[in-house]
Structure formats: C-alpha cells, structure tokens
PDB file of N, CA and C in Angstrom:
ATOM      1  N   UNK A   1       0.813  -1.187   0.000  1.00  0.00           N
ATOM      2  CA  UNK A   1       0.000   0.000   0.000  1.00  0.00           C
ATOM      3  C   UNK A   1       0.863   1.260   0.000  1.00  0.00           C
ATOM      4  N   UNK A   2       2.088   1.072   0.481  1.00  0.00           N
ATOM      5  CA  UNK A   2       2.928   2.138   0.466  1.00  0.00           C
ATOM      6  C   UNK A   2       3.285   2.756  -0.716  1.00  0.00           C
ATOM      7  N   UNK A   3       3.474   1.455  -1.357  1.00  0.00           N
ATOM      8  CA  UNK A   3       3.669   1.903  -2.943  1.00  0.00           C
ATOM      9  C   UNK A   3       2.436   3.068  -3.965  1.00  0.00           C
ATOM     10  N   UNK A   4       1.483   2.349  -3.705  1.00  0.00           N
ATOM     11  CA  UNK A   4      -0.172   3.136  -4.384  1.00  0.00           C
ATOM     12  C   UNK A   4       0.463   4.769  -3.589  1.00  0.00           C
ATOM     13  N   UNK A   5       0.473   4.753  -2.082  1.00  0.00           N
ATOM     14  CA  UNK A   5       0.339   5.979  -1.750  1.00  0.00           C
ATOM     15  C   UNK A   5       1.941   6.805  -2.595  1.00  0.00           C
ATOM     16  N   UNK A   6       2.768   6.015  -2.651  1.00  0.00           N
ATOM     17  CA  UNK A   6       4.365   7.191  -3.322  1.00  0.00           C
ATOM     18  C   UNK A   6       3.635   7.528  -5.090  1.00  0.00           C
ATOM     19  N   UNK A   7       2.942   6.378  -5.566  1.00  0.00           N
ATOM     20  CA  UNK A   7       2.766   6.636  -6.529  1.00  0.00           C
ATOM     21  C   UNK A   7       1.491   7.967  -7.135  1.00  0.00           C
ATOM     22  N   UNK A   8       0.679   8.261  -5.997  1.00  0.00           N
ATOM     23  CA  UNK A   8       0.023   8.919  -5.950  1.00  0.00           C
ATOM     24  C   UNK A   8       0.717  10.741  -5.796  1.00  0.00           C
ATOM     25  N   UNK A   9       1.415  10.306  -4.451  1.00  0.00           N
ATOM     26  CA  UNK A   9       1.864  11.497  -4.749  1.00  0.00           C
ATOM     27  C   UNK A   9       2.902  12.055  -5.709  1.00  0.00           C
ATOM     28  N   UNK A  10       3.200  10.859  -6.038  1.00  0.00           N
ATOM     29  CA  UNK A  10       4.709  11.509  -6.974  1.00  0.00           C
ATOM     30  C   UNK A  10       3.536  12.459  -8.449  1.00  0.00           C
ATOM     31  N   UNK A  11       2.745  12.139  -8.970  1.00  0.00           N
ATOM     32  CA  UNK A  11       1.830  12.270  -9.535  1.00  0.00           C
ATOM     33  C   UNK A  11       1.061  13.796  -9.378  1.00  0.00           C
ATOM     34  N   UNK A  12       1.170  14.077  -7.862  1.00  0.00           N
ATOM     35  CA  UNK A  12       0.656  15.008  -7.566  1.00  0.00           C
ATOM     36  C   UNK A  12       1.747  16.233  -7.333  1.00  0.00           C
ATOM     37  N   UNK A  13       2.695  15.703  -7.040  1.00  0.00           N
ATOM     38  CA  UNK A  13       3.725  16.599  -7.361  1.00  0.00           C
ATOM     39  C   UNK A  13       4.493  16.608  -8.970  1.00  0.00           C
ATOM     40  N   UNK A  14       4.302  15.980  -9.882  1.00  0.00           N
ATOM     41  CA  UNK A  14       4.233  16.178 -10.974  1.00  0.00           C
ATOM     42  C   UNK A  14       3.606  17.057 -11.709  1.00  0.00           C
ATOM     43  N   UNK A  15       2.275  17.440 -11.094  1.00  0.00           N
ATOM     44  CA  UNK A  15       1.228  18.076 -12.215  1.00  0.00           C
ATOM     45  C   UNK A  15       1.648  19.622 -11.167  1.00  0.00           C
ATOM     46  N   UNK A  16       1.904  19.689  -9.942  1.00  0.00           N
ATOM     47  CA  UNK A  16       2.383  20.979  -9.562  1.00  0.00           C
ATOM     48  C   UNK A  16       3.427  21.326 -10.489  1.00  0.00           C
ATOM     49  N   UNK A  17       4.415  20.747 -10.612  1.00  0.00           N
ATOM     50  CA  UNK A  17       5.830  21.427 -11.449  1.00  0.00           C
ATOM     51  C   UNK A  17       5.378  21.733 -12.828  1.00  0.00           C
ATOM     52  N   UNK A  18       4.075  21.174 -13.588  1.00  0.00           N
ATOM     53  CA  UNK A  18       3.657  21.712 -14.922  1.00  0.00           C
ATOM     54  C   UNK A  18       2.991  22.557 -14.489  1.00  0.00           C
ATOM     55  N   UNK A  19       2.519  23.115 -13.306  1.00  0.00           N
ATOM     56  CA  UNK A  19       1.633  23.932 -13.041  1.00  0.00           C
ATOM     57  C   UNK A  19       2.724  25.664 -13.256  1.00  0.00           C
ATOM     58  N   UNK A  20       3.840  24.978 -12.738  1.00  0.00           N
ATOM     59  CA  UNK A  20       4.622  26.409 -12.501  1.00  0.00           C
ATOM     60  C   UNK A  20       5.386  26.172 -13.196  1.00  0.00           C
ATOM     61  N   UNK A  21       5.510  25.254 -14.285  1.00  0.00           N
ATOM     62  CA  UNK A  21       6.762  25.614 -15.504  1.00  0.00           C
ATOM     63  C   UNK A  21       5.843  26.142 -16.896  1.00  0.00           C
ATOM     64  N   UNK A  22       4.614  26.021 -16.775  1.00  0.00           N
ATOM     65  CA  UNK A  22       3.537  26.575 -17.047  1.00  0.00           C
ATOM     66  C   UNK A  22       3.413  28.041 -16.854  1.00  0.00           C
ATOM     67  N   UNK A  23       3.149  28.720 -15.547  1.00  0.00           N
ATOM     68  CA  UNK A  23       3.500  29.965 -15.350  1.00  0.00           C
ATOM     69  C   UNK A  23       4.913  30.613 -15.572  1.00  0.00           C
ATOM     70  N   UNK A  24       5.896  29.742 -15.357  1.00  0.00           N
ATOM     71  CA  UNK A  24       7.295  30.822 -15.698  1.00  0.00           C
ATOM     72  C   UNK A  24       7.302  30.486 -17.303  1.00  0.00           C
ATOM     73  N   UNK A  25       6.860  29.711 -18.096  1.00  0.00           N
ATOM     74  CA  UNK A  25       6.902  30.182 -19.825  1.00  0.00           C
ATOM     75  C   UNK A  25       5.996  31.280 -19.732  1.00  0.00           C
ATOM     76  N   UNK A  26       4.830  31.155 -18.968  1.00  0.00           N
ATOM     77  CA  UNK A  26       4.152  32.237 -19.735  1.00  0.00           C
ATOM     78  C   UNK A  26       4.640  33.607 -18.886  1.00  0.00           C
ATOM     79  N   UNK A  27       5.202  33.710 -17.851  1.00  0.00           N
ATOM     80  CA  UNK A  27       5.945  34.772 -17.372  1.00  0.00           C
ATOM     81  C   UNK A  27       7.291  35.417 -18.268  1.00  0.00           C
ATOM     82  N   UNK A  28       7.868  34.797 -19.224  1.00  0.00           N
ATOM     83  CA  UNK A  28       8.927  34.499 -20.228  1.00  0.00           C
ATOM     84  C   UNK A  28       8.516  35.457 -21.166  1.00  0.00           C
ATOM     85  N   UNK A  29       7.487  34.591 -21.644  1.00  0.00           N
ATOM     86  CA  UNK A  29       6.856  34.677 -23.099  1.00  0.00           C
ATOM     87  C   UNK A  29       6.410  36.746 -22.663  1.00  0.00           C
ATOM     88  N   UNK A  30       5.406  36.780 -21.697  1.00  0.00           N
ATOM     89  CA  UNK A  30       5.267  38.237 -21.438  1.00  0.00           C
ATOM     90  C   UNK A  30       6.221  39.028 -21.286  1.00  0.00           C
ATOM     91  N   UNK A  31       7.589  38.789 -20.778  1.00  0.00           N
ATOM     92  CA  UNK A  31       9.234  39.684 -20.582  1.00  0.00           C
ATOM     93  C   UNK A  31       9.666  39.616 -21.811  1.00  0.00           C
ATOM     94  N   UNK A  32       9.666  38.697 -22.388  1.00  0.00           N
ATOM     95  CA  UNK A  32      10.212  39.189 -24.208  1.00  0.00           C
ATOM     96  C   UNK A  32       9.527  40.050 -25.033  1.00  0.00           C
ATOM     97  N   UNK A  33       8.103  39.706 -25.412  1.00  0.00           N
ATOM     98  CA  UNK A  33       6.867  40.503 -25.793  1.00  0.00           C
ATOM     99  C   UNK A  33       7.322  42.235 -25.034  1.00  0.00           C
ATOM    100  N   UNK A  34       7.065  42.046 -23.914  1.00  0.00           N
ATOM    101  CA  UNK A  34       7.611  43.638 -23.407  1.00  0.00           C
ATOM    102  C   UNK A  34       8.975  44.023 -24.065  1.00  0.00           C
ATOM    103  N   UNK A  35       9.962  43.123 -24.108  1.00  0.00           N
ATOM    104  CA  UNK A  35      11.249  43.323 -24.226  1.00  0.00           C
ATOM    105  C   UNK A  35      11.431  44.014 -26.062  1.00  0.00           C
ATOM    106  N   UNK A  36      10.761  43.249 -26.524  1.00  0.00           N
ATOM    107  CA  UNK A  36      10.781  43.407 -27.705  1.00  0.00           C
ATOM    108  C   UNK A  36       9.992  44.990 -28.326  1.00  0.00           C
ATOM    109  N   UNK A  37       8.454  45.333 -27.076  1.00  0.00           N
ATOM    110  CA  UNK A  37       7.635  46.577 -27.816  1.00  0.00           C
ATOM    111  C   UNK A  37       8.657  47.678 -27.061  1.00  0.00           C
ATOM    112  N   UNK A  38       9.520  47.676 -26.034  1.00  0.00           N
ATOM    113  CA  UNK A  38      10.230  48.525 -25.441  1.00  0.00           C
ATOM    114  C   UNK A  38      11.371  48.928 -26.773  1.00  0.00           C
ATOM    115  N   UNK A  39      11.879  47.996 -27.475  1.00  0.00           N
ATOM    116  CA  UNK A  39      13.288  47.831 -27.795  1.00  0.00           C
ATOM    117  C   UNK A  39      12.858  48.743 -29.601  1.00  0.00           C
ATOM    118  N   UNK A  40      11.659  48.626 -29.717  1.00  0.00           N
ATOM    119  CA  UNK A  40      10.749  48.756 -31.090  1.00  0.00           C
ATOM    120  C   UNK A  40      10.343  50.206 -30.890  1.00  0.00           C
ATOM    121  N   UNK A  41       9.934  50.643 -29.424  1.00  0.00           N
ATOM    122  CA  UNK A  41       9.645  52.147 -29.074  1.00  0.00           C
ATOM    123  C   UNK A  41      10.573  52.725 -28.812  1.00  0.00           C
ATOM    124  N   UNK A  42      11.893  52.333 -28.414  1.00  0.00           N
ATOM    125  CA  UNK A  42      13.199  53.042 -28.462  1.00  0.00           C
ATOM    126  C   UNK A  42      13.874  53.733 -29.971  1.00  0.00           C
ATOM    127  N   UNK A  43      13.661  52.653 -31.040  1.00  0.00           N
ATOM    128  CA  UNK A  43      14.217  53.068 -32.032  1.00  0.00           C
ATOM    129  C   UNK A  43      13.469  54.214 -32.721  1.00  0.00           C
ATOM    130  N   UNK A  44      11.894  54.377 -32.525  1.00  0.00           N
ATOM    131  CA  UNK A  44      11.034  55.028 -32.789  1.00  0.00           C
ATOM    132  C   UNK A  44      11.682  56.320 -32.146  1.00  0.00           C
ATOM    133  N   UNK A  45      11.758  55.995 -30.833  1.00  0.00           N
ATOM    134  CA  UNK A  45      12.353  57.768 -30.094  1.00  0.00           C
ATOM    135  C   UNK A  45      13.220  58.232 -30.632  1.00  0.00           C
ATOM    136  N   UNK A  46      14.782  57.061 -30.810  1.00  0.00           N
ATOM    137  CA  UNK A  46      15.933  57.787 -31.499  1.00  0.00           C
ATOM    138  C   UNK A  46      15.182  58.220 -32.559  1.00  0.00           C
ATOM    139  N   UNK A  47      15.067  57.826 -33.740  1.00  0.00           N
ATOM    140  CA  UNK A  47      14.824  58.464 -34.988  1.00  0.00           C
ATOM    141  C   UNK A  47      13.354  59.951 -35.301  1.00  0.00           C
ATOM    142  N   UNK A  48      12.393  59.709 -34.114  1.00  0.00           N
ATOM    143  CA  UNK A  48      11.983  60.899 -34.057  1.00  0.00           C
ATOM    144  C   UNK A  48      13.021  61.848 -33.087  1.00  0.00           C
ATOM    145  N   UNK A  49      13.803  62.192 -32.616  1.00  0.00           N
ATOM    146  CA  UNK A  49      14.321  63.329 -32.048  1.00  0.00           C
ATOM    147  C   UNK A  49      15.339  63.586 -33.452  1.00  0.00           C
ATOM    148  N   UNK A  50      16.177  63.002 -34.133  1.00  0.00           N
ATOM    149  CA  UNK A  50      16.690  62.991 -35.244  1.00  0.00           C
ATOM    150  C   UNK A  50      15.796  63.917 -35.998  1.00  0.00           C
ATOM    151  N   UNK A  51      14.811  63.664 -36.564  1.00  0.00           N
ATOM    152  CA  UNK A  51      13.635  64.008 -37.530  1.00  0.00           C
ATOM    153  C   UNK A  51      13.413  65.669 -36.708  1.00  0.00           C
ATOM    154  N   UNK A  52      13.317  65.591 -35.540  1.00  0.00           N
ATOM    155  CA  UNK A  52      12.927  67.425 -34.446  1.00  0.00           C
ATOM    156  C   UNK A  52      13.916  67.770 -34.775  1.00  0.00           C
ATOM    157  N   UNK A  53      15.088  67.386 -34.619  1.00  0.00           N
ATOM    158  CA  UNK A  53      16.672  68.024 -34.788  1.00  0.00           C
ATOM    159  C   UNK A  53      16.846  68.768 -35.889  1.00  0.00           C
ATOM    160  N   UNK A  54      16.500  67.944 -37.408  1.00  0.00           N
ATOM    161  CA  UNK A  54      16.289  68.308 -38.651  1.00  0.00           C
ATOM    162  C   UNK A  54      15.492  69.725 -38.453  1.00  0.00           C
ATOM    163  N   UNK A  55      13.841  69.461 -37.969  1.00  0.00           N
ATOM    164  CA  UNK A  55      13.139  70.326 -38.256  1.00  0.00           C
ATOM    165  C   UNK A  55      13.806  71.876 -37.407  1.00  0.00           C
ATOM    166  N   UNK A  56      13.539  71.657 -35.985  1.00  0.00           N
ATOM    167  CA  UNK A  56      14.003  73.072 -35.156  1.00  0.00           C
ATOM    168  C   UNK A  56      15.077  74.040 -35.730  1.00  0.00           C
ATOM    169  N   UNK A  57      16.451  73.168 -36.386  1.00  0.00           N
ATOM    170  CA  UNK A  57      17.516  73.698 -36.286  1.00  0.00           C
ATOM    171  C   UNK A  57      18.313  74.105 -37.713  1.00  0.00           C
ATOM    172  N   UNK A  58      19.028  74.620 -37.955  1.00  0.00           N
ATOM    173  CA  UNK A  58      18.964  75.602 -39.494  1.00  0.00           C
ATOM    174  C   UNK A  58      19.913  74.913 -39.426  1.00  0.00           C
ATOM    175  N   UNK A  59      19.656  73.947 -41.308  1.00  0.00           N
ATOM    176  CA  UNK A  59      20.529  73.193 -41.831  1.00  0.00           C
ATOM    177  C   UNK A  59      22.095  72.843 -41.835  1.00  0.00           C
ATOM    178  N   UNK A  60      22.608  74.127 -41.296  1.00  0.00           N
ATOM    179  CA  UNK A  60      23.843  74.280 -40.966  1.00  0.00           C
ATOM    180  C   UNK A  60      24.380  73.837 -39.609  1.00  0.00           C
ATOM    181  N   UNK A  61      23.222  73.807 -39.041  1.00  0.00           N
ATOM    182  CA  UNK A  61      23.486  73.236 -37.381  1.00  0.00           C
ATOM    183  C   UNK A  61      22.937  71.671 -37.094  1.00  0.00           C
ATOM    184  N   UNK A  62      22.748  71.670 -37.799  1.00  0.00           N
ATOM    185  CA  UNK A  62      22.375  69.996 -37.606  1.00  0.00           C
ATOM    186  C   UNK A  62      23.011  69.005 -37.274  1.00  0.00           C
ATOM    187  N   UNK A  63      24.159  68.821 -38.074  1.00  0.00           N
ATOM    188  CA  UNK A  63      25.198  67.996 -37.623  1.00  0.00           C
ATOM    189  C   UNK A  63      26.050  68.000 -36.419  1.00  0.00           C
ATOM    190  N   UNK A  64      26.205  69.702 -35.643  1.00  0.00           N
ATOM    191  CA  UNK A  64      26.187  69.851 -34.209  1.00  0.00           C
ATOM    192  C   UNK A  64      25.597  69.227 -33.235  1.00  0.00           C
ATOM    193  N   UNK A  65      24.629  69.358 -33.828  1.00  0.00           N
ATOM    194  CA  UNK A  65      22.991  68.919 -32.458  1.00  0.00           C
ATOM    195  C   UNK A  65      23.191  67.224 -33.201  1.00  0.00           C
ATOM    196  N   UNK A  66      23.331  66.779 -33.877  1.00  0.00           N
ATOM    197  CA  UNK A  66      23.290  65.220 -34.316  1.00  0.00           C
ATOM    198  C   UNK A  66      24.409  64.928 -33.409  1.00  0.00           C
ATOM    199  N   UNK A  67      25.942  65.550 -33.591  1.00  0.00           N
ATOM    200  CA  UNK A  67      26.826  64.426 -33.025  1.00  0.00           C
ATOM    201  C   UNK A  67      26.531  64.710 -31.481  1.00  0.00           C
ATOM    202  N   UNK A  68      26.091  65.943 -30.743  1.00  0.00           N
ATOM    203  CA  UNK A  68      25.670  66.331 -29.252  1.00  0.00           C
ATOM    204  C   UNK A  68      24.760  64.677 -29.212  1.00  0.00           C
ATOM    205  N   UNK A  69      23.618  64.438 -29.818  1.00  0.00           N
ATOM    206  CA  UNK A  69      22.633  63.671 -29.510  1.00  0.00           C
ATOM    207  C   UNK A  69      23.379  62.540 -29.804  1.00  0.00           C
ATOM    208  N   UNK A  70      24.153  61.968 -30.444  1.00  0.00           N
ATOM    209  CA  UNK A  70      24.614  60.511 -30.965  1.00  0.00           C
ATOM    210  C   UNK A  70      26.033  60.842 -29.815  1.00  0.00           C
ATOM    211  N   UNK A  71      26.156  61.640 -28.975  1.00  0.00           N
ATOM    212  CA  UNK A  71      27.561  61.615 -28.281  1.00  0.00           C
ATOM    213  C   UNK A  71      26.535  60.947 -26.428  1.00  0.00           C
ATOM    214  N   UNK A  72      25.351  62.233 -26.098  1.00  0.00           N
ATOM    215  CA  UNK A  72      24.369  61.550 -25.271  1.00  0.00           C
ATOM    216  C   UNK A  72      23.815  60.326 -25.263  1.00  0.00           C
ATOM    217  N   UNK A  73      23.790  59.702 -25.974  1.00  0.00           N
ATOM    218  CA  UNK A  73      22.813  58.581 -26.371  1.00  0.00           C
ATOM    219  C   UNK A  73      24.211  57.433 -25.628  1.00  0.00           C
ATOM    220  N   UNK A  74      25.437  57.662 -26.790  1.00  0.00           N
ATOM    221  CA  UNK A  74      26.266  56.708 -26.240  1.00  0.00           C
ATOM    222  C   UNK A  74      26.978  56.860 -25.037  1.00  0.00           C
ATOM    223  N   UNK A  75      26.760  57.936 -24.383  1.00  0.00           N
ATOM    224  CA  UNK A  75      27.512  57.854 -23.336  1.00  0.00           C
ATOM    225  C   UNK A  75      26.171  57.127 -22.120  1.00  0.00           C
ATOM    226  N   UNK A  76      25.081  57.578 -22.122  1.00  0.00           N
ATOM    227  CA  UNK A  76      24.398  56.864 -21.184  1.00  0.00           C
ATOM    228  C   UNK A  76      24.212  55.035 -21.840  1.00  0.00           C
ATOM    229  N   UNK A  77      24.682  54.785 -22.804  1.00  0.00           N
ATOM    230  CA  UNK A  77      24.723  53.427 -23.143  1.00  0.00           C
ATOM    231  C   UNK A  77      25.857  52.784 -22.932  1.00  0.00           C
ATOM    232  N   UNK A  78      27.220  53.268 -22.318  1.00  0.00           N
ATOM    233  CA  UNK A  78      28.039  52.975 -21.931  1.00  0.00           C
ATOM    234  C   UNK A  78      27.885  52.793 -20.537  1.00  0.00           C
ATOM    235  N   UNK A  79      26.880  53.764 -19.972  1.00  0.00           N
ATOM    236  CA  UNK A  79      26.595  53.902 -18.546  1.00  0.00           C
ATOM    237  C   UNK A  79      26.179  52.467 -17.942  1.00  0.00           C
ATOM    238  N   UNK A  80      24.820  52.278 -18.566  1.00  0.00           N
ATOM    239  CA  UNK A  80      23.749  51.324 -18.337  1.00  0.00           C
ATOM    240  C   UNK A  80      24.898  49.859 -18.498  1.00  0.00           C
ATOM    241  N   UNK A  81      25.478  49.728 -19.425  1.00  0.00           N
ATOM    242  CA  UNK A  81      26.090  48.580 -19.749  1.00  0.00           C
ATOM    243  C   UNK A  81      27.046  48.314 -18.938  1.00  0.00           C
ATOM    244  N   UNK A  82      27.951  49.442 -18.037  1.00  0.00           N
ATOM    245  CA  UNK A  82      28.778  49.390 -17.035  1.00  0.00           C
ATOM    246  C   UNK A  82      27.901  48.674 -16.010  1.00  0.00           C
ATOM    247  N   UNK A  83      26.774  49.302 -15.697  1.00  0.00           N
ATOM    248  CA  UNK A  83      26.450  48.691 -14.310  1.00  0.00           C
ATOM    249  C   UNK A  83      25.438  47.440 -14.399  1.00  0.00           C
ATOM    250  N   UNK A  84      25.316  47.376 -15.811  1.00  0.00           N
ATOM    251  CA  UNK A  84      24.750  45.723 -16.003  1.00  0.00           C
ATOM    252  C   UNK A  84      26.264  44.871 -15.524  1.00  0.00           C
ATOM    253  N   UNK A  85      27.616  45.015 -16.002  1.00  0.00           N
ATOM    254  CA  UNK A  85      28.739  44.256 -16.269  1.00  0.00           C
ATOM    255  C   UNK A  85      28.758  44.306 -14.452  1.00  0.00           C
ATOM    256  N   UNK A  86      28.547  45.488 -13.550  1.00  0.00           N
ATOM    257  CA  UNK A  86      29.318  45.669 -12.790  1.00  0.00           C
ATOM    258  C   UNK A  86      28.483  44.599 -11.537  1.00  0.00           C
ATOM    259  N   UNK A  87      26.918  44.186 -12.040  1.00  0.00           N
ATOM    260  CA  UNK A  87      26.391  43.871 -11.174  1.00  0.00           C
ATOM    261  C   UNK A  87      26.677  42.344 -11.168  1.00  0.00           C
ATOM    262  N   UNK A  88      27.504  41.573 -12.637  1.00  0.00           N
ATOM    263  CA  UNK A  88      27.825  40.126 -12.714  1.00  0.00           C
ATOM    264  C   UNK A  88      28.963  40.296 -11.568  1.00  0.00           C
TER     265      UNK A  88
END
C-alpha cells in the first residue's frame, strides 16, 4: 500500500511542477513581448528626435545637435552597460 500511496503522490507533485513551468513560460513569453515593444519604441524615439533636430535647427546646425545627440545617447549606453557588467 505504500507503494499506491508514493505513486500517488509523486503524480501530484508532478502536475504541480507543470503547473509552474507553465507559469514561468508564460511569465517568459510576457518579458520578451515587453522586451521586444520597449526595444521597437526606443528606435522610434531615437529616430523621431533625429527628424525634431532636422526640423528646429537651421541646416547648418544639424550635424552639431546630431553628433551632441549621438555623443548623449552613447555615453548613457556605456553607462547602463557598465552597471549591467558591474552587477555580474
């Protein structure tokens, strides 16, 4: 009888671990989906402030305010990536 009862529970702790490998795919599946409309609305921002830059600023100054904005951009992307590296 011991046996019926291990076999029972092993069973029942089986369908728990699909229960929650179940929730962390679909916890996954939602962090990429985000990961991906974040990464899709970023490129949207760079290239509209590009496009304002154009418009605000007299053709001659553009390439000022471009390398200012492409000098900002990479320096806080050097930032972020430092303290991703710094937190391994």
């Amino acid at each position: 009888m011991n046996e019926a009862e291990d076999i029972k529970a092993g069973m029942a702790g089986g369908k728990e671990e699909k229960t929650s490998d179940l929730g962390d795919n679909f916890k996954k599946g939602v962090f990429l989906i985000a990961m991906l409309l974040l990464l899709v609305a970023t490129f949207q921002f760079y290239f509209s402030i590009e496009r304002i830059i154009e418009m605000w600023f007299e053709y001659q100054y553009v390439p000022i305010f471009r390398a200012v904005y492409n000098f900002l951009v990479l320096v806080a992307s050097l930032y972020i990536i430092r303290l991703y590296i710094l937190k391994r």
